[in-house]
N, C-alpha and C. Protein backbone atom coordinates (compact mmCIF):
# COMPACT_ATOMS: atom_id res chain seq x y z
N UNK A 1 -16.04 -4.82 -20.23
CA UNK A 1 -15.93 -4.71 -18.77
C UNK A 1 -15.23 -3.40 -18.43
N UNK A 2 -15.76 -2.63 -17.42
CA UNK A 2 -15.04 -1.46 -17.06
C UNK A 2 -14.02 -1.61 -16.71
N UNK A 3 -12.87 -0.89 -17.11
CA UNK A 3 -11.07 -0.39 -15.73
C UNK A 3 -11.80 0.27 -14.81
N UNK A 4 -10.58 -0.29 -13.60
CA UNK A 4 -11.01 0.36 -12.52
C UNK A 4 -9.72 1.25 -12.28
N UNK A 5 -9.75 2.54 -11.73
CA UNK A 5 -8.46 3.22 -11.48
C UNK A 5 -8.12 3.60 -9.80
N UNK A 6 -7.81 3.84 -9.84
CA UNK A 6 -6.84 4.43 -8.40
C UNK A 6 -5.44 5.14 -8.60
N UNK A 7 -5.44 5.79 -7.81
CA UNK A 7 -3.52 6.73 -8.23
C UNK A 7 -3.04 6.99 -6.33
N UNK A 8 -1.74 6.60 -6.76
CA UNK A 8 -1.34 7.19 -5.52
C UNK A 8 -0.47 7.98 -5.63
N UNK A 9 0.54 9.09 -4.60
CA UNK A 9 1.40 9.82 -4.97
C UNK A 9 2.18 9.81 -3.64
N UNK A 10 3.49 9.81 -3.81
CA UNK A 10 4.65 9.95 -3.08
C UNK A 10 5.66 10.53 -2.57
N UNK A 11 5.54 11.74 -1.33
CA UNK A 11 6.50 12.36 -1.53
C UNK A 11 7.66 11.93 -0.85
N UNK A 12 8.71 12.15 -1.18
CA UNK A 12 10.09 11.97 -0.25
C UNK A 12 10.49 11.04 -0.34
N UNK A 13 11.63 10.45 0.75
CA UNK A 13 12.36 9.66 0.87
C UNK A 13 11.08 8.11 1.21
N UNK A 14 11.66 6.72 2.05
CA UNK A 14 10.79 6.08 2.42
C UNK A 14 10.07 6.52 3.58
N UNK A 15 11.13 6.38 4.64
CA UNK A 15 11.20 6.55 6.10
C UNK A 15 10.17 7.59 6.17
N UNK A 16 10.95 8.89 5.78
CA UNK A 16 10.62 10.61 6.33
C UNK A 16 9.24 10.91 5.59
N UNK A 17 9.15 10.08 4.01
CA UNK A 17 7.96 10.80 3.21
C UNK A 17 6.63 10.20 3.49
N UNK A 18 5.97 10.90 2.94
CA UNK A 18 4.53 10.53 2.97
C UNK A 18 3.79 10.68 1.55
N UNK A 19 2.33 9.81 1.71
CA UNK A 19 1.70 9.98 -0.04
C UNK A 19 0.10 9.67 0.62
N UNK A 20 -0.68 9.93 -0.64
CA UNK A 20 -2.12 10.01 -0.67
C UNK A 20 -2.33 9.00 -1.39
N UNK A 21 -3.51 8.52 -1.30
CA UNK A 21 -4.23 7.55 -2.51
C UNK A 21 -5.51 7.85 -2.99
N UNK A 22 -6.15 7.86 -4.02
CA UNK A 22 -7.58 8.41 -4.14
C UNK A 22 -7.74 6.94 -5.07
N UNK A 23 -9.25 6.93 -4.98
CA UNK A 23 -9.70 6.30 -5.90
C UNK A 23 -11.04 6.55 -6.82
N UNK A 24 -11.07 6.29 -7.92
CA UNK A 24 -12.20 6.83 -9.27
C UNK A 24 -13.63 7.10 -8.51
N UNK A 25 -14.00 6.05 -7.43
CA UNK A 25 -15.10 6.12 -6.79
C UNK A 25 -14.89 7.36 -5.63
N UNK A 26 -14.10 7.64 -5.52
CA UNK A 26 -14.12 8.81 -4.51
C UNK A 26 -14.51 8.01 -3.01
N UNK A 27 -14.28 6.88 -3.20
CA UNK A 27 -14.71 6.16 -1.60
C UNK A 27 -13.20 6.52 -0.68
N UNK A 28 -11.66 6.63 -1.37
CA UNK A 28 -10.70 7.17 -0.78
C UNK A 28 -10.35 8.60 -1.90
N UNK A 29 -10.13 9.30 -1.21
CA UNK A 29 -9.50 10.87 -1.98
C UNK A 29 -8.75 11.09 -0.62
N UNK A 30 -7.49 11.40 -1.14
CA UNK A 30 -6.30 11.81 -0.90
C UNK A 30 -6.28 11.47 0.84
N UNK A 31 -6.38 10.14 1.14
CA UNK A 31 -6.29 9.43 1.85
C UNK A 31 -4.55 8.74 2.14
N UNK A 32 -4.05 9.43 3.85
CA UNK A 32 -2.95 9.43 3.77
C UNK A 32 -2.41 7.98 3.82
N UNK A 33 -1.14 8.37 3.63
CA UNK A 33 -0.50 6.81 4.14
C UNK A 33 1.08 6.89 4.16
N UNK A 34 1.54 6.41 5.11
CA UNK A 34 3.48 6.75 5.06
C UNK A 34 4.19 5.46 6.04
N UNK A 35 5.67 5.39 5.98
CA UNK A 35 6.09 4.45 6.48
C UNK A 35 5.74 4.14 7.78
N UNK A 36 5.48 4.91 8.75
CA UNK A 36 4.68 4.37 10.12
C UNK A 36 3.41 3.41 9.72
N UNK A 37 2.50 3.77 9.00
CA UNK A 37 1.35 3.32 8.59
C UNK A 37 1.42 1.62 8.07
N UNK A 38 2.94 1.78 7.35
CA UNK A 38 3.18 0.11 6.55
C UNK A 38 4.11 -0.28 7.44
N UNK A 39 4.93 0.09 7.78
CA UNK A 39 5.56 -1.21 8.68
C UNK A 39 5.89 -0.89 10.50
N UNK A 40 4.67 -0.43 10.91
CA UNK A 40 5.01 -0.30 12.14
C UNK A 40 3.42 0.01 12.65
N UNK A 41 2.98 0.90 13.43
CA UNK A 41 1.67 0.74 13.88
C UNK A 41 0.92 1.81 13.67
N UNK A 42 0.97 3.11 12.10
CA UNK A 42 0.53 4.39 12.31
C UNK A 42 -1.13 4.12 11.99
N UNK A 43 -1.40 5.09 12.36
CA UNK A 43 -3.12 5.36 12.30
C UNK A 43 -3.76 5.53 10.56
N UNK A 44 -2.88 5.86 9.69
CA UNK A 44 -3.32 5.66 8.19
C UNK A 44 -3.56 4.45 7.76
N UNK A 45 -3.73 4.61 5.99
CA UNK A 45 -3.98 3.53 5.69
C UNK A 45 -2.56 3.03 5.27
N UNK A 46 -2.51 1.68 4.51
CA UNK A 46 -1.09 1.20 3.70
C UNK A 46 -1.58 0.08 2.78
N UNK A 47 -0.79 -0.41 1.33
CA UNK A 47 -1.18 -1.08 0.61
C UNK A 47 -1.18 -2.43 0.96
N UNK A 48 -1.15 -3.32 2.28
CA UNK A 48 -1.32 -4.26 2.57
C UNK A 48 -3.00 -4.42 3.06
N UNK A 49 -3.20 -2.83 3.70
CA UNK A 49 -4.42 -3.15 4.41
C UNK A 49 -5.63 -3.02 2.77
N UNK A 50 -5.36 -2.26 1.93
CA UNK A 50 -5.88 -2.37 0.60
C UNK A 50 -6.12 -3.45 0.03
N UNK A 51 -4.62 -4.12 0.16
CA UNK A 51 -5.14 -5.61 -0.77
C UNK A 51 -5.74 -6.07 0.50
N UNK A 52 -6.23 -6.29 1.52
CA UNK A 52 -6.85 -7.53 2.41
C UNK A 52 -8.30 -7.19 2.09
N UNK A 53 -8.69 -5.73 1.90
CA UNK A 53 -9.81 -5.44 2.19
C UNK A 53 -10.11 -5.66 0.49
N UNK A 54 -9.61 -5.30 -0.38
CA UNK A 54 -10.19 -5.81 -2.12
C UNK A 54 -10.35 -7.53 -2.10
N UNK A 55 -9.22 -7.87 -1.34
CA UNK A 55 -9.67 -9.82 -1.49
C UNK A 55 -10.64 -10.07 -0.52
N UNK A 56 -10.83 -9.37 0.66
CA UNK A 56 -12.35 -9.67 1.54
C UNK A 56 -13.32 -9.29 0.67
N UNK A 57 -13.08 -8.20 -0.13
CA UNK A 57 -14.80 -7.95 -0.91
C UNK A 57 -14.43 -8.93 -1.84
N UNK A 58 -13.73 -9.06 -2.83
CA UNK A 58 -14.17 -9.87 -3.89
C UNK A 58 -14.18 -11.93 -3.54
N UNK A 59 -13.43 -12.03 -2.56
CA UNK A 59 -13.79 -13.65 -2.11
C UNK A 59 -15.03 -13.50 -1.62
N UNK A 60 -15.82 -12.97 -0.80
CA UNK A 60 -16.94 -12.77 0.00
C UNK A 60 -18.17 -12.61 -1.69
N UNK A 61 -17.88 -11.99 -1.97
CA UNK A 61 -19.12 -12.20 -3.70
C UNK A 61 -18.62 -13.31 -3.96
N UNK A 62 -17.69 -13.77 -4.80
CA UNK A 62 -17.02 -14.86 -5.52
C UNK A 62 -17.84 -15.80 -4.66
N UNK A 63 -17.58 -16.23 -3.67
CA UNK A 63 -18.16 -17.26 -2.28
C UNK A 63 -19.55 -17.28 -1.92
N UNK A 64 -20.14 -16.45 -2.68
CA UNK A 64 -21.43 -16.20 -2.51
C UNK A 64 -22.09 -16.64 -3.83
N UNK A 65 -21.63 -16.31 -4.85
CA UNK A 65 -22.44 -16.73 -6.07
C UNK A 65 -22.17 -17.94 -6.31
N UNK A 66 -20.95 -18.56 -6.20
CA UNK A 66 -20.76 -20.02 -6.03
C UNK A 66 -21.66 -21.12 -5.21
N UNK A 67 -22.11 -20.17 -3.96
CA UNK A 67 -23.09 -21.03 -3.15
C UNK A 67 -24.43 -21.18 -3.97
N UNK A 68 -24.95 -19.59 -3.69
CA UNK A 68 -26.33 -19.42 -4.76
C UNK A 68 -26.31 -20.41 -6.06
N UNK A 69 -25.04 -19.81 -6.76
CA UNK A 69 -24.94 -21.08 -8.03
C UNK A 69 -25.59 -22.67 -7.91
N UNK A 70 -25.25 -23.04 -6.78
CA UNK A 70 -25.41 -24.47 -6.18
C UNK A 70 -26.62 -25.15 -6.09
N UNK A 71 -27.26 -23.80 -5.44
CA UNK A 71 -28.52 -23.84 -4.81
C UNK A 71 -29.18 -23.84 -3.67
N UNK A 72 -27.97 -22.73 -2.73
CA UNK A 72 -27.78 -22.87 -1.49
C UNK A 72 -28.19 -21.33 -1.35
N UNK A 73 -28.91 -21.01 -0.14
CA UNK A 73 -29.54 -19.45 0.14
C UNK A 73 -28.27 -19.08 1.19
N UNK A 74 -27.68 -17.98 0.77
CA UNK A 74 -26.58 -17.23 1.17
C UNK A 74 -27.76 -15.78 1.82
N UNK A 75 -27.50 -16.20 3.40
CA UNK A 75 -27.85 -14.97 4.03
C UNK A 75 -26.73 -14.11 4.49
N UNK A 76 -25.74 -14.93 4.39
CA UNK A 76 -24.70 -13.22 4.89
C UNK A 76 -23.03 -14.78 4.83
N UNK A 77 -22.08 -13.64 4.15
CA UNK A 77 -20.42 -14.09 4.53
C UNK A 77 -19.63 -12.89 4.56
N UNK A 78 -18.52 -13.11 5.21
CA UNK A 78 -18.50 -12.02 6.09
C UNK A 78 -16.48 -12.52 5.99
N UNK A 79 -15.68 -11.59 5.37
CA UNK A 79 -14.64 -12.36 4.81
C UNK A 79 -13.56 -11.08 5.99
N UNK A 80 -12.76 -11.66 6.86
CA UNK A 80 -11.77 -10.83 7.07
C UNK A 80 -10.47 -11.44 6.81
N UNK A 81 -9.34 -10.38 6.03
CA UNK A 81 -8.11 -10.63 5.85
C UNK A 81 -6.82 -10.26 6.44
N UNK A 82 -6.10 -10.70 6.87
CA UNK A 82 -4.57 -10.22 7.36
C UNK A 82 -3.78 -10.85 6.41
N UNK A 83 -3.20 -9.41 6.39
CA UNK A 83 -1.90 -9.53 5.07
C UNK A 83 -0.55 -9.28 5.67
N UNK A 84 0.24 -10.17 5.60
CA UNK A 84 1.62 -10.23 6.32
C UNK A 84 2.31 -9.76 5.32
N UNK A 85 3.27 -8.63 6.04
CA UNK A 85 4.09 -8.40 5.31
C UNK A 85 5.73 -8.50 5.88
N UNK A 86 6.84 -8.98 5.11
CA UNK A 86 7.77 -9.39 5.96
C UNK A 86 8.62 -8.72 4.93
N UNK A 87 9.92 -8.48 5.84
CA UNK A 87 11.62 -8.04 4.90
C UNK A 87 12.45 -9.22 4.78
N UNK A 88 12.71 -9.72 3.68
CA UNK A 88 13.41 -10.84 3.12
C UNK A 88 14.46 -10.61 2.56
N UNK A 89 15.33 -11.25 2.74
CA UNK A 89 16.86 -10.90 1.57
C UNK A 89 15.94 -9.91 0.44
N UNK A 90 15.16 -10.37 -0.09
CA UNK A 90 14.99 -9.73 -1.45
C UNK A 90 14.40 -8.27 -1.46
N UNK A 91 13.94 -8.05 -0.38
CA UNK A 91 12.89 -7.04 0.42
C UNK A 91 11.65 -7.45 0.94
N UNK A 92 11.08 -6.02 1.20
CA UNK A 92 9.69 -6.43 1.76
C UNK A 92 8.96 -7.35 0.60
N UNK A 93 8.05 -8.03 1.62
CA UNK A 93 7.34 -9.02 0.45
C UNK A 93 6.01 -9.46 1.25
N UNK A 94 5.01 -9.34 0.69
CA UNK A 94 3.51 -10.04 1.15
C UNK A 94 4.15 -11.60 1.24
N UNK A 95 4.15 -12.17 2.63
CA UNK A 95 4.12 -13.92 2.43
C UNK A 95 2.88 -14.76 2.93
N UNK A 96 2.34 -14.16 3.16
CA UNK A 96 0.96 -14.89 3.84
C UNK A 96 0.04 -13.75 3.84
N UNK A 97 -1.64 -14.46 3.49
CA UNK A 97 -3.06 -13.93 3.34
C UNK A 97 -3.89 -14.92 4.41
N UNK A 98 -3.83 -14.39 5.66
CA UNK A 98 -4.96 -15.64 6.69
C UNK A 98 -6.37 -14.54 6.08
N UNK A 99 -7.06 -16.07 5.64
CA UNK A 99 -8.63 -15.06 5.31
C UNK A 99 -9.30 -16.15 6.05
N UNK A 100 -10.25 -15.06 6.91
CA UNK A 100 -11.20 -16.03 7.79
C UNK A 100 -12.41 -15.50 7.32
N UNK A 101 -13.54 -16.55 7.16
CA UNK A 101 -14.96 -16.48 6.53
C UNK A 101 -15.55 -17.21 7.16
N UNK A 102 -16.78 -15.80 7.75
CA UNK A 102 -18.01 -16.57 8.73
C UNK A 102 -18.83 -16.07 8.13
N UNK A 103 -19.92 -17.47 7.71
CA UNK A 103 -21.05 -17.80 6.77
C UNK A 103 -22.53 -18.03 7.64
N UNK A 104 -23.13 -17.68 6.63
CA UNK A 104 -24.60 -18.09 7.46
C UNK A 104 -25.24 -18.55 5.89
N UNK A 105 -25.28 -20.10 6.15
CA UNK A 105 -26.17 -20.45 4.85
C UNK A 105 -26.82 -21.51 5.32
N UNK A 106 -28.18 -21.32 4.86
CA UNK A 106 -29.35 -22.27 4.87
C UNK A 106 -29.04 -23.32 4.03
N UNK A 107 -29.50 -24.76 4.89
CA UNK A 107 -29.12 -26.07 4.28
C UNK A 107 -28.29 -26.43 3.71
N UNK A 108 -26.82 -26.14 3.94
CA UNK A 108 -25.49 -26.56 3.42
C UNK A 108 -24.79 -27.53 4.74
N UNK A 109 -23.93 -28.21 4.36
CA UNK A 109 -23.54 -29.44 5.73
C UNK A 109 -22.03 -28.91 5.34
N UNK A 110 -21.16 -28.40 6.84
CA UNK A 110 -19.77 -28.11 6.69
C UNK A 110 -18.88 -29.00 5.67
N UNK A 111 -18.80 -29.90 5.07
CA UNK A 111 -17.92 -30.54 3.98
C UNK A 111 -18.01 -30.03 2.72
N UNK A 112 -19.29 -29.80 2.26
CA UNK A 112 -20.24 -29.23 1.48
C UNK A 112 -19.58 -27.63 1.16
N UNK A 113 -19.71 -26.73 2.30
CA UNK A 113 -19.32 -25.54 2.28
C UNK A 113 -17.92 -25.15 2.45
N UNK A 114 -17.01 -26.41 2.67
CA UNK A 114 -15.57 -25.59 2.61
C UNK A 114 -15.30 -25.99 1.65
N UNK A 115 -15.50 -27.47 0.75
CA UNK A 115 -15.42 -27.51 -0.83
C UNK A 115 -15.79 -26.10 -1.51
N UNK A 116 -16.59 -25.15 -1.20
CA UNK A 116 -16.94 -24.15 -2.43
C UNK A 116 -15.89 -23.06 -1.61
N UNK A 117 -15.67 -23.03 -0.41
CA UNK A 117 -14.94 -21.84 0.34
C UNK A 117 -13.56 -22.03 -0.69
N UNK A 118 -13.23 -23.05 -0.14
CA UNK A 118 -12.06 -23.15 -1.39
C UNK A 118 -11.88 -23.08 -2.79
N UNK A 119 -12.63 -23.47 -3.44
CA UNK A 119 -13.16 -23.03 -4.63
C UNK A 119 -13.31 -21.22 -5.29
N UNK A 120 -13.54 -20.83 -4.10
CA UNK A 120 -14.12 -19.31 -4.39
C UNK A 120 -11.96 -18.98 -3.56
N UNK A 121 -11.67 -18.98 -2.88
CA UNK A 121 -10.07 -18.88 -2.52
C UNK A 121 -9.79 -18.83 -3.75
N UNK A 122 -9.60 -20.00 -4.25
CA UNK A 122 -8.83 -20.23 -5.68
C UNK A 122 -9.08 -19.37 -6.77
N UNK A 123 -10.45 -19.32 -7.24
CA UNK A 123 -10.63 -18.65 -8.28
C UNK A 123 -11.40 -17.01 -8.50
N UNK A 124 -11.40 -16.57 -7.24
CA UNK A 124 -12.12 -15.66 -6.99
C UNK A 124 -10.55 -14.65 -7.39
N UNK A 125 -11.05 -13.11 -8.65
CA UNK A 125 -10.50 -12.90 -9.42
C UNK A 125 -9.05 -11.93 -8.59
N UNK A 126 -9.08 -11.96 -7.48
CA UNK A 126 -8.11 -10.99 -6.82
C UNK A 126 -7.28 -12.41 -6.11
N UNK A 127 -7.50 -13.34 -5.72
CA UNK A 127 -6.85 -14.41 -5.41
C UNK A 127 -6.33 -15.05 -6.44
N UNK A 128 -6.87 -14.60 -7.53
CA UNK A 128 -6.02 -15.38 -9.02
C UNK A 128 -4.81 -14.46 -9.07
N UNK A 129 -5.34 -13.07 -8.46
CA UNK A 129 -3.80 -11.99 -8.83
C UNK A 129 -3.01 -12.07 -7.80
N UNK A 130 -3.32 -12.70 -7.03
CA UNK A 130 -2.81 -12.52 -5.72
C UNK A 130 -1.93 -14.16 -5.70
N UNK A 131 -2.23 -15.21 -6.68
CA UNK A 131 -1.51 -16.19 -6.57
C UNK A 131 -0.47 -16.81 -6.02
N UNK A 132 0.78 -15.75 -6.51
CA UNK A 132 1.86 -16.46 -5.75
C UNK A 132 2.16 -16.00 -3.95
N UNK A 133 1.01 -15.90 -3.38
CA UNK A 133 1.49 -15.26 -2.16
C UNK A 133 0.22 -16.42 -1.73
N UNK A 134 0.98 -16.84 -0.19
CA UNK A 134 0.40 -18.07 0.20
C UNK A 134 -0.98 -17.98 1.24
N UNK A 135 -2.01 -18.55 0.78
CA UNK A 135 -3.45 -18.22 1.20
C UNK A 135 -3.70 -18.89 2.33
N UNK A 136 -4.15 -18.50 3.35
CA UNK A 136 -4.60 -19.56 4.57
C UNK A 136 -6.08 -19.45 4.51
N UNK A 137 -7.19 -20.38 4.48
CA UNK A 137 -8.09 -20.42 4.97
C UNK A 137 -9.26 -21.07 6.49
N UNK A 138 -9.62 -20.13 6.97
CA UNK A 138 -10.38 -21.20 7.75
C UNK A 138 -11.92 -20.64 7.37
N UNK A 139 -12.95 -21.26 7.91
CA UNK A 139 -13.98 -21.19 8.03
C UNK A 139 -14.56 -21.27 9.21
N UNK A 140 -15.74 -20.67 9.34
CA UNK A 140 -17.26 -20.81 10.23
C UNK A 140 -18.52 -21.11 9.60
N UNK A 141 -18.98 -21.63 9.79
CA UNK A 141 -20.54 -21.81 9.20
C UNK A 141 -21.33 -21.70 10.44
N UNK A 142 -22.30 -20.61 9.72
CA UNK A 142 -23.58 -20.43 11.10
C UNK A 142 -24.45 -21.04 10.29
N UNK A 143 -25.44 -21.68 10.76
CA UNK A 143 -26.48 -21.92 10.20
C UNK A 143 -27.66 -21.47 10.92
């Protein structure tokens, strides 16, 4: 199985500095990001909005081949994440992942489809890394 890489770099203090992130795919190169960006409202990116958007792509496949697996025709899921991040005695800390998933699958009955929604939560491979940080799910089903 391939590594996947990414690098980021950091200059300065927290507050005052700033850093880039690139990644192997060149989908981010030297893509900014600094303390406005993570804990307040700046226009860059930050590693909370990273992990929401790696667990929206990989639950959204995971949730999809699980259906197909089944025997259910997956025309479209559609995974968005908010990643909370809070300052705790211990420090900042991710405490909550609300992931909302709106589905469009042919011939599945809502009981049916949040059994596998959850299923794909659980074991879908960035929610396995993402474990100890607490997952909310809801669902939609279009049919």
């Amino acid at each position: 199985m391939p590594i996947r890489k990414a690098n980021a770099e950091w200059r300065g203090d927290l507050r005052k500095g700033s850093g880039n992130i690139s990644t192997e795919s060149g989908v981010l190169k030297n893509v900014a990001y600094n303390f406005v960006s993570r804990f307040e409202t700046g226009k860059e990116t930050n590693p909370e909005e990273l992990v929401g958007a790696a667990h929206a792509a990989c639950y959204s496949m995971a949730l999809s081949n699980i259906l197909a697996g089944a025997g259910f025709t997956v025309n479209s899921v559609k995974t968005e994440d908010k990643v909370h991040i809070e300052k705790l005695e211990s420090g900042f800390t991710i405490t909550k992942i609300e992931v909302h998933c709106d589905a469009n699958i042919a011939g599945i009955d809502e009981a049916t489809f949040k059994k596998h929604a959850e299923d794909a939560k659980k074991n879908c491979p960035v929610s396995k890394a993402l474990a100890a940080v607490d997952m909310v799910l809801t669902t939609n089903l279009k049919k």
